[in-house]
C-alpha atoms as a PDB file:
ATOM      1  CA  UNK A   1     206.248 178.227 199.534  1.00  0.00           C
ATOM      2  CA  UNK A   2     203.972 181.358 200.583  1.00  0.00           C
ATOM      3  CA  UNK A   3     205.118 184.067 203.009  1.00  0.00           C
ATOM      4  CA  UNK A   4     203.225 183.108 206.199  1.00  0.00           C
ATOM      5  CA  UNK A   5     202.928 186.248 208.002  1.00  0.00           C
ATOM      6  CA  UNK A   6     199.285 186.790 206.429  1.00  0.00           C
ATOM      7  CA  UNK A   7     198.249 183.615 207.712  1.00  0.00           C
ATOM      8  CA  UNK A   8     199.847 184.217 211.264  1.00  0.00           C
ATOM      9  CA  UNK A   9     198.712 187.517 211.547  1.00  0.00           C
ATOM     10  CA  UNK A  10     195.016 186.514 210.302  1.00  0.00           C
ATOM     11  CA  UNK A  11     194.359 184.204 212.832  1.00  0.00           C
ATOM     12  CA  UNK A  12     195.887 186.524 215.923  1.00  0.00           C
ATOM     13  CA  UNK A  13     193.745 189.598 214.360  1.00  0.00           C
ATOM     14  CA  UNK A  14     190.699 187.021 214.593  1.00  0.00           C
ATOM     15  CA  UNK A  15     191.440 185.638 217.754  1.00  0.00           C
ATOM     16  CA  UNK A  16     192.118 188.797 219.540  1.00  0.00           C
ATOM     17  CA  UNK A  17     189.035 190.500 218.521  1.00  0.00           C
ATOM     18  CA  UNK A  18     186.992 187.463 218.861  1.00  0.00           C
ATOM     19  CA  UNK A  19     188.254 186.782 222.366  1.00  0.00           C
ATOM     20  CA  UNK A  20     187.501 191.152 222.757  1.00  0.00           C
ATOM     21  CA  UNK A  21     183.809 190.604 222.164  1.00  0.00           C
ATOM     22  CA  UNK A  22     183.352 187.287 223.701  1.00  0.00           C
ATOM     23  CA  UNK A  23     182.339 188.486 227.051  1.00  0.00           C
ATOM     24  CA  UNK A  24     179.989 191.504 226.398  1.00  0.00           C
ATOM     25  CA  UNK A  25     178.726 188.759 223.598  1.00  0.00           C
ATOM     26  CA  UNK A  26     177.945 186.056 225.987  1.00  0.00           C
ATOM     27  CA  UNK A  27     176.546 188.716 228.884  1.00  0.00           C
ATOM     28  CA  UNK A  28     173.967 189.979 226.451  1.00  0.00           C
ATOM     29  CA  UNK A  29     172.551 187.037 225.356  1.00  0.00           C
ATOM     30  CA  UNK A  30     172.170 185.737 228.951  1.00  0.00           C
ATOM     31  CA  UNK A  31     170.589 189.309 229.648  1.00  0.00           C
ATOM     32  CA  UNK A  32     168.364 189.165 227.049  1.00  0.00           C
ATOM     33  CA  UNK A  33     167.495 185.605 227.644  1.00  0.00           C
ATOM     34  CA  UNK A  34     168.016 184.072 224.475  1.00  0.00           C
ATOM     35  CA  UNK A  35     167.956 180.583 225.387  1.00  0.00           C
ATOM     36  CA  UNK A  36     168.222 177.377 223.727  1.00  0.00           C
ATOM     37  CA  UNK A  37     164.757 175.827 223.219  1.00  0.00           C
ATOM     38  CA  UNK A  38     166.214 171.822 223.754  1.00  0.00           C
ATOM     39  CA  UNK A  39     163.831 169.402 221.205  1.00  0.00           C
ATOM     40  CA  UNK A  40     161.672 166.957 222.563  1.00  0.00           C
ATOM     41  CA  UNK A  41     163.407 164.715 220.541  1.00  0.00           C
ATOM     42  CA  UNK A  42     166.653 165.152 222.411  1.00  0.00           C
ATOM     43  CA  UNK A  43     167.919 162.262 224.856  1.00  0.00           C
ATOM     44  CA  UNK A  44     166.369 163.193 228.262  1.00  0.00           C
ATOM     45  CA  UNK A  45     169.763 164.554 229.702  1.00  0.00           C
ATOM     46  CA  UNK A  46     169.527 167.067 227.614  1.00  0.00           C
ATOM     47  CA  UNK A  47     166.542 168.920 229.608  1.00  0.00           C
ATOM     48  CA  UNK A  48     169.048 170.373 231.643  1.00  0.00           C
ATOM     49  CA  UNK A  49     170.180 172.630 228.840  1.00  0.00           C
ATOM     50  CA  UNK A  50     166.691 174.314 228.223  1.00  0.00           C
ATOM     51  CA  UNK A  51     167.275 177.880 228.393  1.00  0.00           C
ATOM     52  CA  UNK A  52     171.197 178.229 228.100  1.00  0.00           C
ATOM     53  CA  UNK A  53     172.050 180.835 226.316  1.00  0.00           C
ATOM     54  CA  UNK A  54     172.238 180.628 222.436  1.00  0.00           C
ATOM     55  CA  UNK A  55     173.606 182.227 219.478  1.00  0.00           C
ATOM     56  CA  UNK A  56     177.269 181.887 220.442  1.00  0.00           C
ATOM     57  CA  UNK A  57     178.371 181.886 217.157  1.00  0.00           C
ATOM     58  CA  UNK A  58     177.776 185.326 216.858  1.00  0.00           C
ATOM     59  CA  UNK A  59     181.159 185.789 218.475  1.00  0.00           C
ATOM     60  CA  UNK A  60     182.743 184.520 215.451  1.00  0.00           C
ATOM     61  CA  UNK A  61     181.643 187.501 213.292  1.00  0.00           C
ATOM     62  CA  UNK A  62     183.927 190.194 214.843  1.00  0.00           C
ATOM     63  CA  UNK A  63     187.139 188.458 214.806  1.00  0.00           C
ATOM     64  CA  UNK A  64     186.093 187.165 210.736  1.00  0.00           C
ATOM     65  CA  UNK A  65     185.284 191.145 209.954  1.00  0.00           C
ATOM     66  CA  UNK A  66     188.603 192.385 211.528  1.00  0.00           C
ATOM     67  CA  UNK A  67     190.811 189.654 210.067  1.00  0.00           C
ATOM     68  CA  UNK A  68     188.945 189.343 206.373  1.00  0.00           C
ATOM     69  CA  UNK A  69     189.434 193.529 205.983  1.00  0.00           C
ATOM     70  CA  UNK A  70     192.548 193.115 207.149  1.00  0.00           C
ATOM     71  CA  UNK A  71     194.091 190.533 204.740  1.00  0.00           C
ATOM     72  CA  UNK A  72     191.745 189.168 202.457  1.00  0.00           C
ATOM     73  CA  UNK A  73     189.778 190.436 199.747  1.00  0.00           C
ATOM     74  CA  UNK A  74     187.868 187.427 198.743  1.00  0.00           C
ATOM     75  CA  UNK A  75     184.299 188.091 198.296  1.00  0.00           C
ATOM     76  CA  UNK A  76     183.340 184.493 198.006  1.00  0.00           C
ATOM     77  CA  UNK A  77     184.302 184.280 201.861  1.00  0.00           C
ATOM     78  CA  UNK A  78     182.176 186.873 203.491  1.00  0.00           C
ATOM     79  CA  UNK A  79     179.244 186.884 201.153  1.00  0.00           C
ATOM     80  CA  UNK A  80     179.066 182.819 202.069  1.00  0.00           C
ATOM     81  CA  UNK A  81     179.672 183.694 205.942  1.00  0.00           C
ATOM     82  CA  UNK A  82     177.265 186.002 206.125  1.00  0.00           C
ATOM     83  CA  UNK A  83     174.733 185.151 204.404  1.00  0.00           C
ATOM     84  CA  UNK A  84     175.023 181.625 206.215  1.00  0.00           C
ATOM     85  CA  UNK A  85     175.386 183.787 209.498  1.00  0.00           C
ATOM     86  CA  UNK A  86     171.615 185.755 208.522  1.00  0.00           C
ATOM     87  CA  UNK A  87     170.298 182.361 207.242  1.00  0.00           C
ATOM     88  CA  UNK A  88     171.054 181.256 211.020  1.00  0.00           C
ATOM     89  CA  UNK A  89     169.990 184.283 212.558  1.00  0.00           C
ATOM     90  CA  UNK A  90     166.503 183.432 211.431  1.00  0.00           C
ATOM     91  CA  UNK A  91     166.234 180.050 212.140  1.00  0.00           C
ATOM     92  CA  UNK A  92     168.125 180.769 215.883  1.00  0.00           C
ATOM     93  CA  UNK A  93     166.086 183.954 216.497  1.00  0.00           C
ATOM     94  CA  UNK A  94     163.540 185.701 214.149  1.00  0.00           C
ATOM     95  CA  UNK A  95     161.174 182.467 213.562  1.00  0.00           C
ATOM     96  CA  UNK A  96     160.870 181.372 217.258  1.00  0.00           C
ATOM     97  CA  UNK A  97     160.509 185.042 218.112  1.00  0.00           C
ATOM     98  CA  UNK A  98     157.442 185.451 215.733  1.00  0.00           C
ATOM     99  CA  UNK A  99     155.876 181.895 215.472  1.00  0.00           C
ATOM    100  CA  UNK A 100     155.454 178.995 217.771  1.00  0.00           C
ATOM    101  CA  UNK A 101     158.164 176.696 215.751  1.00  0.00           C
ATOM    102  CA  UNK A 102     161.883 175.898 217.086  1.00  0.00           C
ATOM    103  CA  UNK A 103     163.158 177.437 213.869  1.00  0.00           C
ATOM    104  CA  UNK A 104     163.131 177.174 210.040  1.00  0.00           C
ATOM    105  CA  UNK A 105     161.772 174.402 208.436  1.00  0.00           C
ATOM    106  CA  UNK A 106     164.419 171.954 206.607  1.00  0.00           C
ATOM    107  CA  UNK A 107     163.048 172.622 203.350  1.00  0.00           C
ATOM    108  CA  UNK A 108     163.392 176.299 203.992  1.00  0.00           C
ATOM    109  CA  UNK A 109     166.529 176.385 205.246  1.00  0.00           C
ATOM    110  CA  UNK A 110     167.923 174.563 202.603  1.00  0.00           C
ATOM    111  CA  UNK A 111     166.719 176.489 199.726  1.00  0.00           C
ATOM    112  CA  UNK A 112     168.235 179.922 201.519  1.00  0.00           C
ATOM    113  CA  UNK A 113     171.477 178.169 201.633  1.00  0.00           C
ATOM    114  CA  UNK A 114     171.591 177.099 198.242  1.00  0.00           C
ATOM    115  CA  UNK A 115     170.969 180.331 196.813  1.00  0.00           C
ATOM    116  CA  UNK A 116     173.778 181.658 199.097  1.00  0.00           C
ATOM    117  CA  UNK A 117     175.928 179.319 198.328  1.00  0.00           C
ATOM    118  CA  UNK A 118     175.539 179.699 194.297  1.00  0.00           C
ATOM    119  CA  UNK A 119     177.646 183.244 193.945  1.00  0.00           C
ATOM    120  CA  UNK A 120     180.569 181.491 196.063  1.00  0.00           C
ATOM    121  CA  UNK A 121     180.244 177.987 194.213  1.00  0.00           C
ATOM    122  CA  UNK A 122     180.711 179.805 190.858  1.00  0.00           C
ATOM    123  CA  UNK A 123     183.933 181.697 192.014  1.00  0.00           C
ATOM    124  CA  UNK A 124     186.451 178.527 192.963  1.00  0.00           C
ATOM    125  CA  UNK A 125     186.300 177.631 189.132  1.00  0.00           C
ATOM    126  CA  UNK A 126     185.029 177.791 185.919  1.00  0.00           C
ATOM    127  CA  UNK A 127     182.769 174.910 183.984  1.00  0.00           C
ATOM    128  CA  UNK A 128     179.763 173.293 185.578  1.00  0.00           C
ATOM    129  CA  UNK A 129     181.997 170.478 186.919  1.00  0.00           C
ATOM    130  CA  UNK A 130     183.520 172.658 189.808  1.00  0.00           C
ATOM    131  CA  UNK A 131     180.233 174.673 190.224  1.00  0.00           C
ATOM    132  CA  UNK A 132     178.637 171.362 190.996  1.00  0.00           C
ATOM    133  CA  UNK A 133     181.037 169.830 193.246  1.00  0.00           C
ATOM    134  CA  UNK A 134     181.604 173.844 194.924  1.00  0.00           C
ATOM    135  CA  UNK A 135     177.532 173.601 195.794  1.00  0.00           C
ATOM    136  CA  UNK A 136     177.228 170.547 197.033  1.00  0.00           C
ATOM    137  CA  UNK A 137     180.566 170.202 198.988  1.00  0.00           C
ATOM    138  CA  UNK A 138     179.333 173.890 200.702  1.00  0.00           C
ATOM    139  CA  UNK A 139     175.689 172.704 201.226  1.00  0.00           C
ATOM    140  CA  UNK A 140     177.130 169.384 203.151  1.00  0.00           C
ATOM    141  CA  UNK A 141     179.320 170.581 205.399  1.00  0.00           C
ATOM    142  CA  UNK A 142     177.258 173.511 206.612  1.00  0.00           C
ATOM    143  CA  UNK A 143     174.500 170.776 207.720  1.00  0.00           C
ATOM    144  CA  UNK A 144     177.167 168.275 208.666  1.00  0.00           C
ATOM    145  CA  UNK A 145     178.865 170.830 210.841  1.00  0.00           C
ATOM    146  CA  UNK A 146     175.313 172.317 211.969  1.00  0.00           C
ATOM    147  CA  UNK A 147     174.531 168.672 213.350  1.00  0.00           C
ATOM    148  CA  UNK A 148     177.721 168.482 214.893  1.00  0.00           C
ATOM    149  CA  UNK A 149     176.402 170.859 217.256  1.00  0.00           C
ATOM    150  CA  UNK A 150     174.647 168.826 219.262  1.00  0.00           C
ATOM    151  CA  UNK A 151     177.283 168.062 222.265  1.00  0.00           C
ATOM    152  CA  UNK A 152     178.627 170.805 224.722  1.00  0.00           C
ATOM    153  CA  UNK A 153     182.613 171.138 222.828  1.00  0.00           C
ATOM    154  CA  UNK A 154     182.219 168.742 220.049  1.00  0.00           C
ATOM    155  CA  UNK A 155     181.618 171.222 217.201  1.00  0.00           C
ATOM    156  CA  UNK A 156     184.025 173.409 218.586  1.00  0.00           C
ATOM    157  CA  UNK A 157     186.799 170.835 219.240  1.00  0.00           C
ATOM    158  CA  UNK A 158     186.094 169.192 216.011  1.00  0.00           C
ATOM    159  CA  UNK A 159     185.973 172.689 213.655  1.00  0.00           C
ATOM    160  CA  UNK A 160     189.588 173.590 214.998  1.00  0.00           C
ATOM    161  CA  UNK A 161     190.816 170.189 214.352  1.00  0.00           C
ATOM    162  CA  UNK A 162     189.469 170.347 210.629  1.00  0.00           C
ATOM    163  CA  UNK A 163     190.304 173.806 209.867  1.00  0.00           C
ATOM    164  CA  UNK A 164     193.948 173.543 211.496  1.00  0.00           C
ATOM    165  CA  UNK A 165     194.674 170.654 209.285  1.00  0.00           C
ATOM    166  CA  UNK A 166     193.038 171.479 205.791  1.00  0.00           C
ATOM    167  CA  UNK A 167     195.177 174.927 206.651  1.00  0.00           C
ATOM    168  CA  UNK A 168     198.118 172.906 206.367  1.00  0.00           C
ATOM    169  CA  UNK A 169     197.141 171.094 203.198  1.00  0.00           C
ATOM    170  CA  UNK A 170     196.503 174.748 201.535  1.00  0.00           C
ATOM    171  CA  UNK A 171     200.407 175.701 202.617  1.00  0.00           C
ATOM    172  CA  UNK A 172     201.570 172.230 201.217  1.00  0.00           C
ATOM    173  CA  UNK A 173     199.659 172.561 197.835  1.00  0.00           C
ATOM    174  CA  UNK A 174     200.604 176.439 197.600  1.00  0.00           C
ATOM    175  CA  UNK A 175     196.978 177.593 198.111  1.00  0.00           C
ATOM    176  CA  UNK A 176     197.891 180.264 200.995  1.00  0.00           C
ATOM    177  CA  UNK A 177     194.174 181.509 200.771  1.00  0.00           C
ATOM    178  CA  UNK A 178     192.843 178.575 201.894  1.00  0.00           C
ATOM    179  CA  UNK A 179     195.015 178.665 204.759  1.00  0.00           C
ATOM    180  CA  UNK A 180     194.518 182.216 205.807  1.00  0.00           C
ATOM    181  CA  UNK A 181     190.364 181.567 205.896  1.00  0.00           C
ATOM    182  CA  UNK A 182     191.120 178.362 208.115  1.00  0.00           C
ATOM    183  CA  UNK A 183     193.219 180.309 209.976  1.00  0.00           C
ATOM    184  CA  UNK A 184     190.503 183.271 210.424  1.00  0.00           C
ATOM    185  CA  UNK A 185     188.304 180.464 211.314  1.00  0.00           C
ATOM    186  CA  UNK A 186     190.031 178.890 213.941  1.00  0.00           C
ATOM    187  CA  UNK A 187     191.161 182.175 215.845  1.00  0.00           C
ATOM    188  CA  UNK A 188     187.712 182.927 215.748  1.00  0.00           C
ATOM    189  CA  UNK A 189     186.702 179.221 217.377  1.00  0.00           C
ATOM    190  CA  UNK A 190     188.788 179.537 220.593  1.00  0.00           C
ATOM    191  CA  UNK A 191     187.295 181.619 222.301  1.00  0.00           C
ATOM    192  CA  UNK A 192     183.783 180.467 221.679  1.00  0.00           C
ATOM    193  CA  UNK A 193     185.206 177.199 222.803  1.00  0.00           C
ATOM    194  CA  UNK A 194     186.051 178.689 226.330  1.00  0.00           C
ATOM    195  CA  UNK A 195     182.424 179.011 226.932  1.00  0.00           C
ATOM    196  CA  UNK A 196     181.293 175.881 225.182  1.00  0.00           C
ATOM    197  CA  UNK A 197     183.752 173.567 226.571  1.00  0.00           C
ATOM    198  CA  UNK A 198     181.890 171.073 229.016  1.00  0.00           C
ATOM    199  CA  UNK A 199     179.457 172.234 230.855  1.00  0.00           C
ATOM    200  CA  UNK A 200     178.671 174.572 228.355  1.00  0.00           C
ATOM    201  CA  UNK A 201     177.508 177.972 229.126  1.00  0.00           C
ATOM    202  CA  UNK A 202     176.976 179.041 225.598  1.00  0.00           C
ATOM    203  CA  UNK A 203     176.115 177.060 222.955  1.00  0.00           C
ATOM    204  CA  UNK A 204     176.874 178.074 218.991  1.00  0.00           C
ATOM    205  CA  UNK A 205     173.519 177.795 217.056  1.00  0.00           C
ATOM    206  CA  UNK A 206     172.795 177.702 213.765  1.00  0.00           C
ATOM    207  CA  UNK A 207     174.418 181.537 213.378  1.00  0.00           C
ATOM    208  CA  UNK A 208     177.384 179.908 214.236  1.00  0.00           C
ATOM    209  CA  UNK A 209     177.504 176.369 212.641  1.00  0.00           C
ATOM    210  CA  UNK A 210     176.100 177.069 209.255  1.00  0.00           C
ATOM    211  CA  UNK A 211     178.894 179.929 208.529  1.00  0.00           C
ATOM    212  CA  UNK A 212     181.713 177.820 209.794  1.00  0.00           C
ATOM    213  CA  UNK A 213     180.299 174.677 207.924  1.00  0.00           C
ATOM    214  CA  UNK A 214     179.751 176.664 204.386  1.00  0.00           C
ATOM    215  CA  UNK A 215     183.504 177.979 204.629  1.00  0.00           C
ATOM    216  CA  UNK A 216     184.615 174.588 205.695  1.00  0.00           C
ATOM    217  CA  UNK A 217     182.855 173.142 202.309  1.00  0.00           C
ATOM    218  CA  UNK A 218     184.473 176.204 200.470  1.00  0.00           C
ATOM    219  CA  UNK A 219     188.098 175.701 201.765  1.00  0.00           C
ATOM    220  CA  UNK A 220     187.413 172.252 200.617  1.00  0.00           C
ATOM    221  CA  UNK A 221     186.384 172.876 197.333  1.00  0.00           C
ATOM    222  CA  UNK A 222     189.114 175.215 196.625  1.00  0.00           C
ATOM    223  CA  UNK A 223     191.365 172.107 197.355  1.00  0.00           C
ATOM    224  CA  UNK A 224     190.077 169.174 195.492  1.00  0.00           C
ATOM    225  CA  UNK A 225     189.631 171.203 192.317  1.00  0.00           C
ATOM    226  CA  UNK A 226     193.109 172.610 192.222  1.00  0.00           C
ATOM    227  CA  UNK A 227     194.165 169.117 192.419  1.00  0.00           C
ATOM    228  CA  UNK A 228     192.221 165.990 192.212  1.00  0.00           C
ATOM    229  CA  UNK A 229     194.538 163.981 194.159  1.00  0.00           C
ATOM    230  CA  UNK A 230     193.533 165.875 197.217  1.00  0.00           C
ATOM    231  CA  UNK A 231     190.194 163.673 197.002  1.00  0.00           C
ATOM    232  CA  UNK A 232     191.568 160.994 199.022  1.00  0.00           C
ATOM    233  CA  UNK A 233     193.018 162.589 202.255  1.00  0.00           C
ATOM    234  CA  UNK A 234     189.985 164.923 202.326  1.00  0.00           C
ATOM    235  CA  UNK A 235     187.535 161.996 202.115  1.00  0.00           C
ATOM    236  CA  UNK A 236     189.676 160.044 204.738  1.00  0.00           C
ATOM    237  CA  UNK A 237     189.909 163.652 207.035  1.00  0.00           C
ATOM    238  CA  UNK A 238     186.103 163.957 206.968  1.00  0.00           C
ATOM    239  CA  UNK A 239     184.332 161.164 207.892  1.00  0.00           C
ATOM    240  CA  UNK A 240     182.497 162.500 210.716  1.00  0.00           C
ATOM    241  CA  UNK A 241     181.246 165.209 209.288  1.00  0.00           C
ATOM    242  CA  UNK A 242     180.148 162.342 207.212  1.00  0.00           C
ATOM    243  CA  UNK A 243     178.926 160.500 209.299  1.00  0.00           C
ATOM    244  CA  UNK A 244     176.928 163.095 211.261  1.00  0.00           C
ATOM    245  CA  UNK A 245     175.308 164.091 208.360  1.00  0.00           C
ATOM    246  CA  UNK A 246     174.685 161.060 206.293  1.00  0.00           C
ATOM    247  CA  UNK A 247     171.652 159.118 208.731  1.00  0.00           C
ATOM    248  CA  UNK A 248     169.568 162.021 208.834  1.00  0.00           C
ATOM    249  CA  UNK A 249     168.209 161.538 206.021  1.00  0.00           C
ATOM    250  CA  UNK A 250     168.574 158.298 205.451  1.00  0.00           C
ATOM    251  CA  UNK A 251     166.880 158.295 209.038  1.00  0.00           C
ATOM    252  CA  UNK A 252     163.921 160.495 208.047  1.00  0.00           C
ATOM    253  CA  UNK A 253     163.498 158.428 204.256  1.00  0.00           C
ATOM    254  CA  UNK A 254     163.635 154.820 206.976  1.00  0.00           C
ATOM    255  CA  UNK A 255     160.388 156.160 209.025  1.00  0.00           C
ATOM    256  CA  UNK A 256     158.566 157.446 206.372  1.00  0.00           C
ATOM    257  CA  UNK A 257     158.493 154.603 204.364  1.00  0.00           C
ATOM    258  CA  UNK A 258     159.013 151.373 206.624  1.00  0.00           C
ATOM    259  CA  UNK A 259     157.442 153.645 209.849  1.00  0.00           C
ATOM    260  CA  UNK A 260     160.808 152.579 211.736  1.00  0.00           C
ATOM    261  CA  UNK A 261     164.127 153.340 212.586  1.00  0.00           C
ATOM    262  CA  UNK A 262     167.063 152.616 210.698  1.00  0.00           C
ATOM    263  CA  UNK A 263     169.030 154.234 213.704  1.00  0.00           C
ATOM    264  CA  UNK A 264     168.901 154.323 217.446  1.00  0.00           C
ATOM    265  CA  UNK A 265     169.106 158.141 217.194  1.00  0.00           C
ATOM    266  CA  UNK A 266     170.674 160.756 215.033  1.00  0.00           C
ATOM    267  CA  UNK A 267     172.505 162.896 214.650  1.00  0.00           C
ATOM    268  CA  UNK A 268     174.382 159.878 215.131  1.00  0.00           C
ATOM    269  CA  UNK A 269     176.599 161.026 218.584  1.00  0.00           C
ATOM    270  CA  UNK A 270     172.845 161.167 220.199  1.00  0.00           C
ATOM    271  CA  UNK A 271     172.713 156.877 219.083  1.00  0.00           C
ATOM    272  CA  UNK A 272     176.137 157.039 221.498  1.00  0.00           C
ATOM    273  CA  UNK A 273     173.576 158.209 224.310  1.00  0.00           C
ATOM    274  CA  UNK A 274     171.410 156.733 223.804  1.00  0.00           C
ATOM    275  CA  UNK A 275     173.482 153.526 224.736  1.00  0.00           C
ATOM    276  CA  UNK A 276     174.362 155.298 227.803  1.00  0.00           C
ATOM    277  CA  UNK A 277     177.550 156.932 227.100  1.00  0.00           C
ATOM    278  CA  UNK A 278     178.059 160.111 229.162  1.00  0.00           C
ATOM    279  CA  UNK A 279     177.687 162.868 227.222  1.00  0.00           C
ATOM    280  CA  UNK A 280     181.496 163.824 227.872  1.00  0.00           C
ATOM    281  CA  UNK A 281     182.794 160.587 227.008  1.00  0.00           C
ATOM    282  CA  UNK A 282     181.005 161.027 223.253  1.00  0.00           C
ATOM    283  CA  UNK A 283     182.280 163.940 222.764  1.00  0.00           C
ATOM    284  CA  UNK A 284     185.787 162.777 223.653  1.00  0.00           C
ATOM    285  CA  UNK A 285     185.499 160.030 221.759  1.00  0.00           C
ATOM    286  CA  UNK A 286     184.672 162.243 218.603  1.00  0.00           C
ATOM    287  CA  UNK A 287     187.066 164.513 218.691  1.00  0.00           C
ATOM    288  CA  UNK A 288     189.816 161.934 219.444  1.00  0.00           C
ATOM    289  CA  UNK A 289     188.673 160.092 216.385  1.00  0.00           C
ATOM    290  CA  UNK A 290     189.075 163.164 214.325  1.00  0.00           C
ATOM    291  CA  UNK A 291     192.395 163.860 215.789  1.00  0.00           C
ATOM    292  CA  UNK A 292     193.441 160.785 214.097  1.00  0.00           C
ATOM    293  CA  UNK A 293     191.491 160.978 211.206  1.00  0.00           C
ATOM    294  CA  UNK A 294     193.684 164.280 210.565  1.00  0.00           C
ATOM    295  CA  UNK A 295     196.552 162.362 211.273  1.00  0.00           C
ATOM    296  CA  UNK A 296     195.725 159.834 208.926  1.00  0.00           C
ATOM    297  CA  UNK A 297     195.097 162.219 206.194  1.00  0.00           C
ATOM    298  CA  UNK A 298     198.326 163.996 206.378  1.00  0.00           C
ATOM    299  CA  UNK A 299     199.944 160.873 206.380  1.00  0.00           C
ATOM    300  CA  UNK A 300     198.018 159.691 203.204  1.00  0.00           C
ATOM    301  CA  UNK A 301     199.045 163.151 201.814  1.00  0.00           C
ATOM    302  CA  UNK A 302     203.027 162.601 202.245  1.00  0.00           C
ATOM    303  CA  UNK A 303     203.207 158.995 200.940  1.00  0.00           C
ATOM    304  CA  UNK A 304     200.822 159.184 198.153  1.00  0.00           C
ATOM    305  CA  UNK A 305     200.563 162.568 197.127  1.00  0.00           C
ATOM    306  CA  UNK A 306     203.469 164.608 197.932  1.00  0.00           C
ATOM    307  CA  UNK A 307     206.029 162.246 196.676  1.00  0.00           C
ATOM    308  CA  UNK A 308     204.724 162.848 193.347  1.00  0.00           C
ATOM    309  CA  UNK A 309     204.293 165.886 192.588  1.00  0.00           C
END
C-alpha cells in the first residue's frame, strides 16, 4: 500500500493554484475577447454560445506546473501535457488568428499529436507491444475527451469522474504514480468546472481537452500494461469516451462513400439534441451514465480481479 500524502497533497497543490489563477484567467480572455467561434454544423441552440470566452483550459496549466515540480518527476507527464496544451493553443488561437479557418485541420492535428505522443508512449514500457498500445490508447482519448467538449459541464463532469476512479485503481494495483497524475488532474478540473458548469461562461478548448485526454490515455496505459487483467474494468469504465469518439469517423467514412448519414449527429451527445433533449438534460444524462459506468468497473475490479491476485 503507498503512503498517500503525495497524492493528497498533489491534488490540493493543483487545486489551490488552479482555483488562484482561475479568475485573472477567465477576466483576460473575456478582455481580450477570445471567443468561441460555434460551427455551423452545431445544433441551432448552440448560436447562443458564439463569442463566449475560450481557452479555459489554460487554467489547468498552473495548478499541473505547481503540483508536477512539487511531487513528480515524470517527464512523460509534462512533455505529453504540454505539448498537447501548444498543439491546442494553435488550433484554439494561432490558426483562427492568422487564417480564415476555425482551427487546425484533422489531418494536422493528428500528426502533431502523434509525434508528441511517441517520447511518452515509449516510456510506460519496453517492446513494441506497449509502445503500440501507449500511442494509440494516448491518441484516443485526447480526441475522445476533445469531443466530449461539446456540452457546457460534460467534459468537465465526466474528466473528474474518470480520473477520480482510474486514481483509485492505481492505489489498488500499487501504481501510486498513476494516482498522483489523476489526482493533479482533477484538482486542476474543479475550478474550471465552476465556470463551465451550466450556463457556461468559459468553455475549455482544445488547450484544455487534448492535455487532459493524452494524460487520461497515459494513466491508462500505465495500467493495462502492468497488468492485463485491468483490460476489462477499463474497457467497461470508458465507454463514452468510446462512444464519443467512435462515429466520427465512422460518420465522416458513411458520407463520403454512401453521401449519407450513418448518424443523426455526432459527436454523438449532439444526435441527443438533435431529438430535442435540452442541452442540460444530455449532459446529465452523460455524466450519470459514467457515474455508473465507474461504479461498474470497480465492482468488476473486486470480484474478478482483486480476489485473485
Amino acid at each position: 500500500m503507498m503512503n498517500g500524502a503525495p497524492v493528497f497533497v498533489g491534488f490540493w497543490v493543483s487545486f489551490l493554484v488552479a482555483a488562484l489563477f482561475s479568475y485573472p484567467i477567465y477576466a483576460g480572455l473575456k478582455k481580450l475577447k477570445i471567443g468561441q467561434n460555434v460551427s455551423q454544423f452545431a445544433p441551432t441552440e448552440h448560436q447562443v454560445k458564439q463569442g463566449t470566452p475560450t481557452m479555459g483550459g489554460l487554467i489547468f496549466l498552473p495548478g499541473f506546473l505547481a503540483a508536477y515540480f512539487t511531487y513528480s518527476r515524470n517527464v512523460s507527464f509534462l512533455v505529453l501535457f504540454i505539448g498537447l496544451g501548444v498543439i491546442g493553443f494553435i488550433d484554439d488561437y494561432v490558426v483562427p488568428k492568422v487564417t480564415a479557418k476555425r482551427g487546425l485541420g484533422w489531418k494536422q492535428k493528428l500528426l502533431l499529436e502523434l509525434i508528441v505522443a511517441i517520447y511518452p508512449a515509449i516510456q510506460v514500457g519496453l517492446g513494441w507491444e506497449p509502445f503500440a498500445v501507449s500511442l494509440f490508447l494516448i491518441l484516443f482519448m485526447a480526441n475522445a475527451y476533445n469531443f466530449s467538449d461539446g456540452l457546457d459541464g460534460l467534459a468537465a463532469f465526466l474528466g473528474l469522474i474518470l480520473f477520480c476512479t482510474i486514481g483509485l485503481f492505481g492505489i489498488f494495483v500499487g501504481l501510486p504514480g498513476v494516482s498522483l497524475f489523476c489526482a493533479i488532474i482533477a484538482g486542476c478540473i474543479i475550478p474550471f468546472a465552476c465556470y463551465n458548469a451550466p450556463k457556461a461562461k468559459l468553455f475549455m478548448g482544445d488547450v484544455g481537452s487534448l492535455p487532459i485526454g493524452g494524460v487520461l490515455g497515459l494513466v491508462i496505459a500505465d495500467l493495462v500494461t502492468f497488468r492485463a487483467s485491468m483490460w476489462a474494468p477499463i474497457a467497461i469504465l470508458c465507454v463514452v469516451m468510446i462512444v464519443e469518439l467512435v462515429p466520427v469517423p465512422l460518420q465522416i467514412f458513411w458520407v463520403k462513400v454512401f453521401k449519407k448519414k450513418l448518424f443523426p449527429f455526432t459527436p454523438i451527445h449532439h444526435a441527443y439534441e438533435k431529438a430535442g433533449w435540452p442541452e442540460l438534460k444530455v449532459t446529465k444524462t452523460f455524466v450519470l451514465t459514467q457515474f455508473f459506468l465507474s461504479v461498474l468497473s470497480l465492482l468488476i475490479y473486486f470480484t474478478f480481479i482483486n480476489n485473485k491476485l
